[in-house]
N, C-alpha and C. Protein backbone atom coordinates (compact mmCIF):
# COMPACT_ATOMS: atom_id res chain seq x y z
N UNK A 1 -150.12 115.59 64.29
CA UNK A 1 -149.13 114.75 64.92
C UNK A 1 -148.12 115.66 65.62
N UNK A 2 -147.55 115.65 67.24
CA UNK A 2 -146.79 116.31 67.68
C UNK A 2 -145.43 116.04 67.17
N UNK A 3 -144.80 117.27 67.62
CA UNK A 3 -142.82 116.52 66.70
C UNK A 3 -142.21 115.37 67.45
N UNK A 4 -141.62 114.58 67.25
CA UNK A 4 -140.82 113.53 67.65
C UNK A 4 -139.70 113.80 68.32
N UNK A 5 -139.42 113.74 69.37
CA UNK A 5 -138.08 114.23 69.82
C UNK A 5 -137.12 113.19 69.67
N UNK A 6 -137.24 111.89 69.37
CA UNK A 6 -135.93 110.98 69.47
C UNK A 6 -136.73 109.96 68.35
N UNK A 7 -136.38 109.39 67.08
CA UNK A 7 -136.90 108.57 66.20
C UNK A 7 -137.13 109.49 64.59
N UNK A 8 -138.23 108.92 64.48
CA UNK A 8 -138.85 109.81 63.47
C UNK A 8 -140.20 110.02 63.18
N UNK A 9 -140.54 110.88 62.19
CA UNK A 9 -141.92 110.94 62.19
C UNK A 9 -142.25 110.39 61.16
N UNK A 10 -143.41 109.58 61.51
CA UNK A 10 -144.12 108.79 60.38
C UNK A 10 -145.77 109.69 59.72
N UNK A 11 -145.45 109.39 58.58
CA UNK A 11 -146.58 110.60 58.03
C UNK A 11 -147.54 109.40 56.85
N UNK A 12 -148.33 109.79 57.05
CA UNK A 12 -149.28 108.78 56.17
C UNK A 12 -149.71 109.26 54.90
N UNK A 13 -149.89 108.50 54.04
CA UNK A 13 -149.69 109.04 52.84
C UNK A 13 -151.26 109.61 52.54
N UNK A 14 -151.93 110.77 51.61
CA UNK A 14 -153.35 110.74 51.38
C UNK A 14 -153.13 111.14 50.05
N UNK A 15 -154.34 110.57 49.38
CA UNK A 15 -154.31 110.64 47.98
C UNK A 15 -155.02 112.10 48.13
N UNK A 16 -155.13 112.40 46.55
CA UNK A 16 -155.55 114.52 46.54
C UNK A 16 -157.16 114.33 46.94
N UNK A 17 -157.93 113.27 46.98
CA UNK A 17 -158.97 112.91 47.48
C UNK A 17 -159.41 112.81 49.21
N UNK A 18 -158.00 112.50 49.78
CA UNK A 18 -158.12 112.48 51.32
C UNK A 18 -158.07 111.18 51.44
N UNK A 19 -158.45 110.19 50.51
CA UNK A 19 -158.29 108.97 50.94
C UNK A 19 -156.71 108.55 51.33
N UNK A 20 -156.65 107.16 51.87
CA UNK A 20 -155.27 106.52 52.43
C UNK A 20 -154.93 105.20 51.95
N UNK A 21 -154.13 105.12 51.05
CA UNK A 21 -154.15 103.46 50.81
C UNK A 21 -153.92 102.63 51.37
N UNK A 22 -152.59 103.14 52.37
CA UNK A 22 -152.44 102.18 53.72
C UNK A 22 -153.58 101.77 54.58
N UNK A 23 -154.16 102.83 54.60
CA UNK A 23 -155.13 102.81 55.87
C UNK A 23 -156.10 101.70 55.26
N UNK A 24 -156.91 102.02 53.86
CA UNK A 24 -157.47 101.23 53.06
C UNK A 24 -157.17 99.39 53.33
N UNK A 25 -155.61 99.13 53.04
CA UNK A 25 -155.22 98.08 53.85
C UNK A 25 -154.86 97.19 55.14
N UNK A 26 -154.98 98.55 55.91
CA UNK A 26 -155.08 97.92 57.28
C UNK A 26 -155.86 97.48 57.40
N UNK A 27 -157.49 98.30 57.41
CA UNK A 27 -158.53 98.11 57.33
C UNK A 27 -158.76 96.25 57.15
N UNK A 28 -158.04 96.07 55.64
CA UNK A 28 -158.85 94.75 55.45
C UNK A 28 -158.10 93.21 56.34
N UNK A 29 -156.79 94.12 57.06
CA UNK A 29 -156.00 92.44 57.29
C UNK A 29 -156.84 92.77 59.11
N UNK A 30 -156.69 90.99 59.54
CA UNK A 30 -156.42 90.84 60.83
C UNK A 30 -156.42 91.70 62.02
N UNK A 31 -157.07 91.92 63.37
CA UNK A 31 -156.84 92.85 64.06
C UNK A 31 -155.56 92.37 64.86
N UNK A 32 -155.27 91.57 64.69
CA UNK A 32 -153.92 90.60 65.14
C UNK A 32 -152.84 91.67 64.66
N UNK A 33 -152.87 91.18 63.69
CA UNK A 33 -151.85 91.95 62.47
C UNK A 33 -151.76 93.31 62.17
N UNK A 34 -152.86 93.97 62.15
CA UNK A 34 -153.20 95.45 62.32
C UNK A 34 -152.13 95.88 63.80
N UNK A 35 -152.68 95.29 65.12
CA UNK A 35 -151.97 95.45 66.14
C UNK A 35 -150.82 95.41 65.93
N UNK A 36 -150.07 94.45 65.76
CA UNK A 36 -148.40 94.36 65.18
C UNK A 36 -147.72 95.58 64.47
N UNK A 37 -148.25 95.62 63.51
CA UNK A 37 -148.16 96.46 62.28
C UNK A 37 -147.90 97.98 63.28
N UNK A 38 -148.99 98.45 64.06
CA UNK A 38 -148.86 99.39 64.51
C UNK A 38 -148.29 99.60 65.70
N UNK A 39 -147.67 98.73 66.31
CA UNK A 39 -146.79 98.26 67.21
C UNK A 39 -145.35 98.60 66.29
N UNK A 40 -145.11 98.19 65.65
CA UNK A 40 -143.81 98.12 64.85
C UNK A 40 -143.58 99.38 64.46
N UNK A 41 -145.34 100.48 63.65
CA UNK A 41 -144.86 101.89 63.36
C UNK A 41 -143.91 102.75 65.04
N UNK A 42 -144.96 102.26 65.85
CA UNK A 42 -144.68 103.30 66.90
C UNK A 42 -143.05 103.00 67.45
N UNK A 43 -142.72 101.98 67.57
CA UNK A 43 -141.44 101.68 67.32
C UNK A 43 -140.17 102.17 66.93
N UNK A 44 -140.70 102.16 65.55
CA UNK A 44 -139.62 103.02 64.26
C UNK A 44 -139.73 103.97 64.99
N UNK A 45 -140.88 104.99 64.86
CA UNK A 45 -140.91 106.42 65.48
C UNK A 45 -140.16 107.04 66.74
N UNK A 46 -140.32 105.84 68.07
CA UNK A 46 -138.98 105.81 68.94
C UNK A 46 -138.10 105.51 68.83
N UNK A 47 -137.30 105.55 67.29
CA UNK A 47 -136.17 105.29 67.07
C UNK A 47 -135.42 103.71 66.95
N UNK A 48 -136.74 103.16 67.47
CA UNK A 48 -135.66 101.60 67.32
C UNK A 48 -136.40 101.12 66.44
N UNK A 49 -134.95 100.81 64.94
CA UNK A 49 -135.21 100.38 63.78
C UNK A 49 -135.38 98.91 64.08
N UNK A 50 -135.46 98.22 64.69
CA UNK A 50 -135.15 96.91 64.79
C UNK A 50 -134.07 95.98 64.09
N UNK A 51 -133.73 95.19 62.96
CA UNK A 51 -132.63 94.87 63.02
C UNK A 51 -132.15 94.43 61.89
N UNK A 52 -132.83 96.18 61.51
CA UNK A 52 -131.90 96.18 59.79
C UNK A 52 -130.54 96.60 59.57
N UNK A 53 -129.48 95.86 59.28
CA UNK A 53 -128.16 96.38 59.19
C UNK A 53 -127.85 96.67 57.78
N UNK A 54 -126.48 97.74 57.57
CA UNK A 54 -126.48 98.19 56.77
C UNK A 54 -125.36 97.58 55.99
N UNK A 55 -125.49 97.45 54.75
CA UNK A 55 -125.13 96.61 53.58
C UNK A 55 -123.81 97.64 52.74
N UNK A 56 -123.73 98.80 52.87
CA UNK A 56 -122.93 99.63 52.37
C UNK A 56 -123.73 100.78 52.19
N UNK A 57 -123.44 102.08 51.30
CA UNK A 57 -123.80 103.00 50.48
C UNK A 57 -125.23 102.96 50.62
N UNK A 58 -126.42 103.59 51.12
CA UNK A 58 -127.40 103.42 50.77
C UNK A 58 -128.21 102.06 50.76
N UNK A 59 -127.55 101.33 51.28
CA UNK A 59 -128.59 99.96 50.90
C UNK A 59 -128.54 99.19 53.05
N UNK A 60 -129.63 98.62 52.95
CA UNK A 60 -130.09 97.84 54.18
C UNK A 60 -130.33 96.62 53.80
N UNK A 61 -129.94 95.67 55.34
CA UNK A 61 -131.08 93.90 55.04
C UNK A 61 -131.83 94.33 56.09
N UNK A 62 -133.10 93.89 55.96
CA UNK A 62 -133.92 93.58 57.49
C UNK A 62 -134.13 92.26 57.27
């Protein structure tokens, strides 16, 4: 994955096996939803959280 210059980087999790649980679950929903889903990562990654505000100290609503 190249570095992110504005957002963040999203890193996927792998078990010590190589497997992915996320991925595991994408896999089984909707290509509808899959689309979204990864619409929404690339998103975050350009920086726009969409429209979680912040609640105080550490805490968010989305």
């Amino acid at each position: 994955m190249s570095p992110v210059v504005h957002g963040f980087e999203v890193r996927e999790f792998l078990r010590a096996d190589g497997s992915s649980p996320f991925r595991a679950w994408m896999d089984e929903l909707p290509v509808a939803t899959r689309a979204r889903i990864s619409a929404r990562i690339a998103r975050f990654e350009a920086g726009n959280l969409g429209d979680a505000k912040g609640l105080g100290v550490d805490s968010h609503d989305h």
